[in-house]
PDB file of N, CA and C in Angstrom:
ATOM      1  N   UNK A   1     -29.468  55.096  40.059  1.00  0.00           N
ATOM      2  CA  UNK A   1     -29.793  53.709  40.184  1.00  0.00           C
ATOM      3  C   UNK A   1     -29.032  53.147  41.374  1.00  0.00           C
ATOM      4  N   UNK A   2     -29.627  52.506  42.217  1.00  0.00           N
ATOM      5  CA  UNK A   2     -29.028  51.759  43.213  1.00  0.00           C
ATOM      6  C   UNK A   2     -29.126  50.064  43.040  1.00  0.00           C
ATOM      7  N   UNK A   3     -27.818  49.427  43.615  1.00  0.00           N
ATOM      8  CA  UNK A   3     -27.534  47.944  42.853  1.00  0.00           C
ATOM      9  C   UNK A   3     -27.228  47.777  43.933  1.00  0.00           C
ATOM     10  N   UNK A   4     -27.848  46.375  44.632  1.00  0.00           N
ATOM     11  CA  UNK A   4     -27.095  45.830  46.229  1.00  0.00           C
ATOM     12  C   UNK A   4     -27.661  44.471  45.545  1.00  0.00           C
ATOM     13  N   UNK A   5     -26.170  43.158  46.425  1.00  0.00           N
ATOM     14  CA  UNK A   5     -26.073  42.219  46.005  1.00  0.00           C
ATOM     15  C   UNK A   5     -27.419  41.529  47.341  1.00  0.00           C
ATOM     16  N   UNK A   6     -27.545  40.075  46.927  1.00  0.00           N
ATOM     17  CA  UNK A   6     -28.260  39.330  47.634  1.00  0.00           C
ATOM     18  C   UNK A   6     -27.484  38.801  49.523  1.00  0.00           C
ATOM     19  N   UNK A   7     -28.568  39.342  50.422  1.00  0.00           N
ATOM     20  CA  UNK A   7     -27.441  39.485  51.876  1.00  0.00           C
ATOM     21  C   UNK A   7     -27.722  38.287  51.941  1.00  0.00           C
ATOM     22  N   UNK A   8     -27.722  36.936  51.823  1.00  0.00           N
ATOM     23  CA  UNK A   8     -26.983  35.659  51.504  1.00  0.00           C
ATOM     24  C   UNK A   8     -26.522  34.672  50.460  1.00  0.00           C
ATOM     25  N   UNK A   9     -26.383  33.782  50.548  1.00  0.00           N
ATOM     26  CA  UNK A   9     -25.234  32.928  49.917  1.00  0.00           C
ATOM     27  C   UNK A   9     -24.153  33.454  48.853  1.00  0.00           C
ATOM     28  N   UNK A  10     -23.690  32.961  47.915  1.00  0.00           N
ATOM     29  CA  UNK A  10     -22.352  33.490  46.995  1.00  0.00           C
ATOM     30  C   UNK A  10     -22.636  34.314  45.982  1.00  0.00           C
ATOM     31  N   UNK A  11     -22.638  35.698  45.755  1.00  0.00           N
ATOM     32  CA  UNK A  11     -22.986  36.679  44.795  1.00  0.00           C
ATOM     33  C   UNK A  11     -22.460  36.000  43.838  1.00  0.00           C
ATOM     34  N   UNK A  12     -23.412  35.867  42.628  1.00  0.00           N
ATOM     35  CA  UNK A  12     -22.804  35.803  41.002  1.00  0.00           C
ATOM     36  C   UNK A  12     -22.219  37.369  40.586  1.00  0.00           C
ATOM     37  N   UNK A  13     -21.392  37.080  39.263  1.00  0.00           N
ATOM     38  CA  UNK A  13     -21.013  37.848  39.180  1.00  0.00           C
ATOM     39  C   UNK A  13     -21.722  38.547  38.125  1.00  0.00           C
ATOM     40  N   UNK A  14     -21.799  40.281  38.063  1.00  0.00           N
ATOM     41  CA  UNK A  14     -22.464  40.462  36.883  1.00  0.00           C
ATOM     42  C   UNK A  14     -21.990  41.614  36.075  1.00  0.00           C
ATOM     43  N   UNK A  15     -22.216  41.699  35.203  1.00  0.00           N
ATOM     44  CA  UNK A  15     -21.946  43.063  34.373  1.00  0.00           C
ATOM     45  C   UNK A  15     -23.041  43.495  33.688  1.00  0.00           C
ATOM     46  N   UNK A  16     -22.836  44.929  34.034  1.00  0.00           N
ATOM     47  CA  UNK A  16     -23.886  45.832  33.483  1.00  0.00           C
ATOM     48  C   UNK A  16     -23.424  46.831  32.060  1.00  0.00           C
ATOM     49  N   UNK A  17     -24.791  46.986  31.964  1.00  0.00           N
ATOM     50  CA  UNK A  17     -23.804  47.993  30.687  1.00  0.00           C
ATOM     51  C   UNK A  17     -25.092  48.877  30.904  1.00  0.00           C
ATOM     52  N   UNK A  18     -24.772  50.320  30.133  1.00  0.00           N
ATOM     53  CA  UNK A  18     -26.084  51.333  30.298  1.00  0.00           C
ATOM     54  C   UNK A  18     -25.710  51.893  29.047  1.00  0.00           C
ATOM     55  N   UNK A  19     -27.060  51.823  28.199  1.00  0.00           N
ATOM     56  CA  UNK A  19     -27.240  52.452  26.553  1.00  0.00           C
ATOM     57  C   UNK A  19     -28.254  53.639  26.608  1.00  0.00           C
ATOM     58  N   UNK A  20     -27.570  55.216  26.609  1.00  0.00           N
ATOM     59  CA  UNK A  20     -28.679  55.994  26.213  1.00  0.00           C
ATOM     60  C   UNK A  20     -28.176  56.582  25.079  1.00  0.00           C
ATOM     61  N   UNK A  21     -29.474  57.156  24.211  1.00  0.00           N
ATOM     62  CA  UNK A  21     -29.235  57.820  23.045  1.00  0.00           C
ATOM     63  C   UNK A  21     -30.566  58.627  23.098  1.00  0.00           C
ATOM     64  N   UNK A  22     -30.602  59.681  21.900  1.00  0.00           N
ATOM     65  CA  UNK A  22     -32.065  59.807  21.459  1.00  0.00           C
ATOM     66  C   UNK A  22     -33.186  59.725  20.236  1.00  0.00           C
ATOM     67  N   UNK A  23     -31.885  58.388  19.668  1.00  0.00           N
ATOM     68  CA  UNK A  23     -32.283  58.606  18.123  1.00  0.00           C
ATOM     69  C   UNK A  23     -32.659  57.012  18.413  1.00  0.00           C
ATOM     70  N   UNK A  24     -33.909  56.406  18.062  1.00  0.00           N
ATOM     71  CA  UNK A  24     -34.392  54.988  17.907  1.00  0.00           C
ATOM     72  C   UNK A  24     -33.388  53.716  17.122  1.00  0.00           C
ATOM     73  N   UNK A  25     -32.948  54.602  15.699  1.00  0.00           N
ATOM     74  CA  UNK A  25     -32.631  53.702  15.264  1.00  0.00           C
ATOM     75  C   UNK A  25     -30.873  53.464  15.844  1.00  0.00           C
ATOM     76  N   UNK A  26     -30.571  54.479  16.335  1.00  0.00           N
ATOM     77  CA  UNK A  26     -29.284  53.986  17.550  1.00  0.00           C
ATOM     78  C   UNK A  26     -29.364  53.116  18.450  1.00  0.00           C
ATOM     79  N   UNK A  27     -30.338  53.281  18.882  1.00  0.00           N
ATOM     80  CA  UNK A  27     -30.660  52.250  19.911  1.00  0.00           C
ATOM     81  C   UNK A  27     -30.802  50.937  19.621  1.00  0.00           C
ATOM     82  N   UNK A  28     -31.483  51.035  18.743  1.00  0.00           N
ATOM     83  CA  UNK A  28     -32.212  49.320  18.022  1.00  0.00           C
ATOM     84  C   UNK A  28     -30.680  48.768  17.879  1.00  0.00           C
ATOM     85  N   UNK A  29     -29.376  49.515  17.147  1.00  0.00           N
ATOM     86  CA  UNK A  29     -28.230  48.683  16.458  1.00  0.00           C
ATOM     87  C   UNK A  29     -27.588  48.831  18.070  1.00  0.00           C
ATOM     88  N   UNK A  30     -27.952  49.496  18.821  1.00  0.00           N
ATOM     89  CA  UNK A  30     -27.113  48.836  20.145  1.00  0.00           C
ATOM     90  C   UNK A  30     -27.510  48.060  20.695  1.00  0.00           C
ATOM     91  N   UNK A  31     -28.844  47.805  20.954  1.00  0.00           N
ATOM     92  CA  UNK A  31     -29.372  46.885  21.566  1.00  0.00           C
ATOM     93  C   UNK A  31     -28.831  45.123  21.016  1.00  0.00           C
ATOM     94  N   UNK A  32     -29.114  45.459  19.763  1.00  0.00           N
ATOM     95  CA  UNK A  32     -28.871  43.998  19.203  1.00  0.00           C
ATOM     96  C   UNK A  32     -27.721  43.804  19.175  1.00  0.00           C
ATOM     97  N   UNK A  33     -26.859  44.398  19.113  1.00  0.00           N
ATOM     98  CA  UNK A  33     -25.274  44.834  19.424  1.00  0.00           C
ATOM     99  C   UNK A  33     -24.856  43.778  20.502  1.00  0.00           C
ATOM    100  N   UNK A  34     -25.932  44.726  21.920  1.00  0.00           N
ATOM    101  CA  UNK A  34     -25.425  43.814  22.967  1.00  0.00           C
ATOM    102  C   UNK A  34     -26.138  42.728  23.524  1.00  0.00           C
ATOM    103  N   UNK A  35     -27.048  42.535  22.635  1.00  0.00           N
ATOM    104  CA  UNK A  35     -27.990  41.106  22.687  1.00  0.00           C
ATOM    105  C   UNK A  35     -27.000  40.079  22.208  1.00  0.00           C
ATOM    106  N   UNK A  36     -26.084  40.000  21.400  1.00  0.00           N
ATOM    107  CA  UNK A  36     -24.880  39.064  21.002  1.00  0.00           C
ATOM    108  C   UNK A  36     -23.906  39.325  21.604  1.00  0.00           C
ATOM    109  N   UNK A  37     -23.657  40.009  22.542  1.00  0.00           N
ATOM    110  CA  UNK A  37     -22.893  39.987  23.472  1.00  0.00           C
ATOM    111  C   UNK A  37     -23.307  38.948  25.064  1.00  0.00           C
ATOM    112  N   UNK A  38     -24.721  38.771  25.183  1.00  0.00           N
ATOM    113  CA  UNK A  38     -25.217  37.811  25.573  1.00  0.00           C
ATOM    114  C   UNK A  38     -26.022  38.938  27.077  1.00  0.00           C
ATOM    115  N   UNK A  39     -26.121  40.252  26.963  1.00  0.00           N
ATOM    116  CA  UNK A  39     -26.736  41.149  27.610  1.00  0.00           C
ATOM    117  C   UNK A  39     -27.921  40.882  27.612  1.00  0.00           C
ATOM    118  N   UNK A  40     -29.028  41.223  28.302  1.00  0.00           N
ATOM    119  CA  UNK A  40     -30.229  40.634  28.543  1.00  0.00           C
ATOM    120  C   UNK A  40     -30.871  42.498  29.409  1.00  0.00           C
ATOM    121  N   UNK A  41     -32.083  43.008  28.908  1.00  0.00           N
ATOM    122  CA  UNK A  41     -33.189  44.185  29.426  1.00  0.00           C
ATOM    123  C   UNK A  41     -32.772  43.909  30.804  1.00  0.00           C
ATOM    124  N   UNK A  42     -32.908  44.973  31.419  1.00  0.00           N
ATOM    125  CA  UNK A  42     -33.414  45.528  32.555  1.00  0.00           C
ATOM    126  C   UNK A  42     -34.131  46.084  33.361  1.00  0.00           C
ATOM    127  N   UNK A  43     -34.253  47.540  32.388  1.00  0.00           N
ATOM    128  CA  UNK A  43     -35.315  48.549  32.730  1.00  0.00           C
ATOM    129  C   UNK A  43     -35.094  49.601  31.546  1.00  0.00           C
ATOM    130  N   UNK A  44     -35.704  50.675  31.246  1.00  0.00           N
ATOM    131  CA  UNK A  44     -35.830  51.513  30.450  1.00  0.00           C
ATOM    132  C   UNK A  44     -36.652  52.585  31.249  1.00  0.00           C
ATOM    133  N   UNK A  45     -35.531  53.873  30.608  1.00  0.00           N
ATOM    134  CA  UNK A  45     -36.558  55.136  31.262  1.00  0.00           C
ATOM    135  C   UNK A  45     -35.996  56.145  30.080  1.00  0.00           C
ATOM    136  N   UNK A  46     -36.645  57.431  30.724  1.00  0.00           N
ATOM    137  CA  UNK A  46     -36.370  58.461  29.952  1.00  0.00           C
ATOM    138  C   UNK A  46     -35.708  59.268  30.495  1.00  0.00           C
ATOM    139  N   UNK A  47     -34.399  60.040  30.330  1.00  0.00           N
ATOM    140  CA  UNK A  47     -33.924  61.202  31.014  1.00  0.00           C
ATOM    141  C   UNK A  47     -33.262  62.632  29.938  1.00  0.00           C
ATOM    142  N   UNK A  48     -33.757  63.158  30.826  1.00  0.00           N
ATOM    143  CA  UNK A  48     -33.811  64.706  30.299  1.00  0.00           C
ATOM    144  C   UNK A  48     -32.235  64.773  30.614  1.00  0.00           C
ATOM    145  N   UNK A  49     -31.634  65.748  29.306  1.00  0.00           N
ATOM    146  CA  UNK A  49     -29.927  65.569  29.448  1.00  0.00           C
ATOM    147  C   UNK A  49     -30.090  67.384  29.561  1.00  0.00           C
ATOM    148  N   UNK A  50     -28.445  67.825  29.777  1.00  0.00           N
ATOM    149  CA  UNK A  50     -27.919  68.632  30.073  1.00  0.00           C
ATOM    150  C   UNK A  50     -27.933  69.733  29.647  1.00  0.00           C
ATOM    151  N   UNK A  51     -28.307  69.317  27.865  1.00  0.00           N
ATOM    152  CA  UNK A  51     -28.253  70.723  26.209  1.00  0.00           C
ATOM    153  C   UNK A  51     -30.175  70.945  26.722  1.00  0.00           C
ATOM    154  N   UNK A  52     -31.295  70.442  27.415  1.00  0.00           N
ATOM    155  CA  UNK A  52     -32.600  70.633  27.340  1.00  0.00           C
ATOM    156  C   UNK A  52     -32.936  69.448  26.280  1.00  0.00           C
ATOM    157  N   UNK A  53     -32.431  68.505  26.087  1.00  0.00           N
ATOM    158  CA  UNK A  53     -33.548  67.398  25.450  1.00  0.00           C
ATOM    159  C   UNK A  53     -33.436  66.324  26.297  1.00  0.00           C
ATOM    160  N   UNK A  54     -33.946  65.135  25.328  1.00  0.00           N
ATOM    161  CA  UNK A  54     -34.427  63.763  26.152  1.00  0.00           C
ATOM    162  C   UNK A  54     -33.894  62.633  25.337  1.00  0.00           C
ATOM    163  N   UNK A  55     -33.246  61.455  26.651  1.00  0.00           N
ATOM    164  CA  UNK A  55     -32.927  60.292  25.696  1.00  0.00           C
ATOM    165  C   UNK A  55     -33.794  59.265  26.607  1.00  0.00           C
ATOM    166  N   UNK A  56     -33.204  58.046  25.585  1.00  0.00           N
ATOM    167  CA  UNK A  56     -33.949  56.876  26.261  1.00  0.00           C
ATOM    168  C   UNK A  56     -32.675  56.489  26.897  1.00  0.00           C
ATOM    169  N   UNK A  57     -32.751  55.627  28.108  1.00  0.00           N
ATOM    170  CA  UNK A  57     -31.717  55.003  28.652  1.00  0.00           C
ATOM    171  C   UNK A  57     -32.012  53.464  28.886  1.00  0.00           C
ATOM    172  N   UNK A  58     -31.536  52.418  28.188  1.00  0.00           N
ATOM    173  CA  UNK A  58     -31.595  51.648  28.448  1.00  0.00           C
ATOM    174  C   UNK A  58     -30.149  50.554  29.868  1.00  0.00           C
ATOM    175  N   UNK A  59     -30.109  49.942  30.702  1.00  0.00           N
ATOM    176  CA  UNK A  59     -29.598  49.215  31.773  1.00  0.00           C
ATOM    177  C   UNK A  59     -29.916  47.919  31.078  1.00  0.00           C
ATOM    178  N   UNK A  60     -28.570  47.153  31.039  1.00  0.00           N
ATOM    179  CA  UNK A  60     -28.769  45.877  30.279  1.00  0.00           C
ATOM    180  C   UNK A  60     -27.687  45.124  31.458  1.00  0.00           C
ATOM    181  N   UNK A  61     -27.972  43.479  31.550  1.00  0.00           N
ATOM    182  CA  UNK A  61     -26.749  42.879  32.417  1.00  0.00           C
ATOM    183  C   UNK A  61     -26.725  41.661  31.586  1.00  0.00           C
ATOM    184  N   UNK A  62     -25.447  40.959  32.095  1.00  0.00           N
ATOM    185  CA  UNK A  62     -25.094  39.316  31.921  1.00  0.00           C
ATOM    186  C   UNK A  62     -24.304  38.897  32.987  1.00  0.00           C
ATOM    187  N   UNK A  63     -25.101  37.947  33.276  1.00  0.00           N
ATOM    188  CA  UNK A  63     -23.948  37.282  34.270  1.00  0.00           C
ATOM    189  C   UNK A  63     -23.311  36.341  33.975  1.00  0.00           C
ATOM    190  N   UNK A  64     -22.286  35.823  35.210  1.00  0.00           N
ATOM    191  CA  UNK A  64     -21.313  34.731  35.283  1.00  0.00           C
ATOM    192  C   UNK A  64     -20.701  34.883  33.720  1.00  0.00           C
ATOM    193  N   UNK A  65     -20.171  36.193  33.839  1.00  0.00           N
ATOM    194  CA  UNK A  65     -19.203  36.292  32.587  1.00  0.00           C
ATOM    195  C   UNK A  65     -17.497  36.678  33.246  1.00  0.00           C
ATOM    196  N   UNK A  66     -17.428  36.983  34.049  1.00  0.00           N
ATOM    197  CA  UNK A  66     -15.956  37.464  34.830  1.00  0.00           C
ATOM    198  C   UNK A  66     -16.446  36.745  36.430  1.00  0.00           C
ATOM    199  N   UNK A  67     -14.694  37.004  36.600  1.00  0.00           N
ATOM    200  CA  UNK A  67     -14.703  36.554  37.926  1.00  0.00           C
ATOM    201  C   UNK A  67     -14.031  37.671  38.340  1.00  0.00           C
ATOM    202  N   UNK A  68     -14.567  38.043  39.559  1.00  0.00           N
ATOM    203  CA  UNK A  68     -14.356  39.555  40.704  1.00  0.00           C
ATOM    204  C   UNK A  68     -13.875  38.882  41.759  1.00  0.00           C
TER     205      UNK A  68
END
């Protein structure tokens, strides 16, 4: 994944978080997990891991939560 800020005015600040698993109902209690954390979707894909199976990967952000 590639992340570049906006080439003008004052970058907000943001935080990301990245959730993969391959079990649904893991996902669902993370997701909502970090939905009250005030995280908000991104994108979703699928990636093939290391042992020969597959997870989902979810990329979640929130901003203007820290200052950098």
């Amino acid at each position: 994944m590639i992340l570049e800020r906006p080439a003008v005015g004052r970058p907000v600040p943001v935080e990301y978080k990245l959730l993969a698993t391959s079990r649904t109902s893991t996902m669902q209690k993370e997701l909502n997990e970090a939905g009250r954390e005030g995280f908000q979707f991104v994108v979703m894909a699928v990636a093939e891991t290391a042992f020969g199976g597959s997870e989902v990967v979810v990329v979640l952000r929130r901003a203007g939560h820290r200052e950098w």
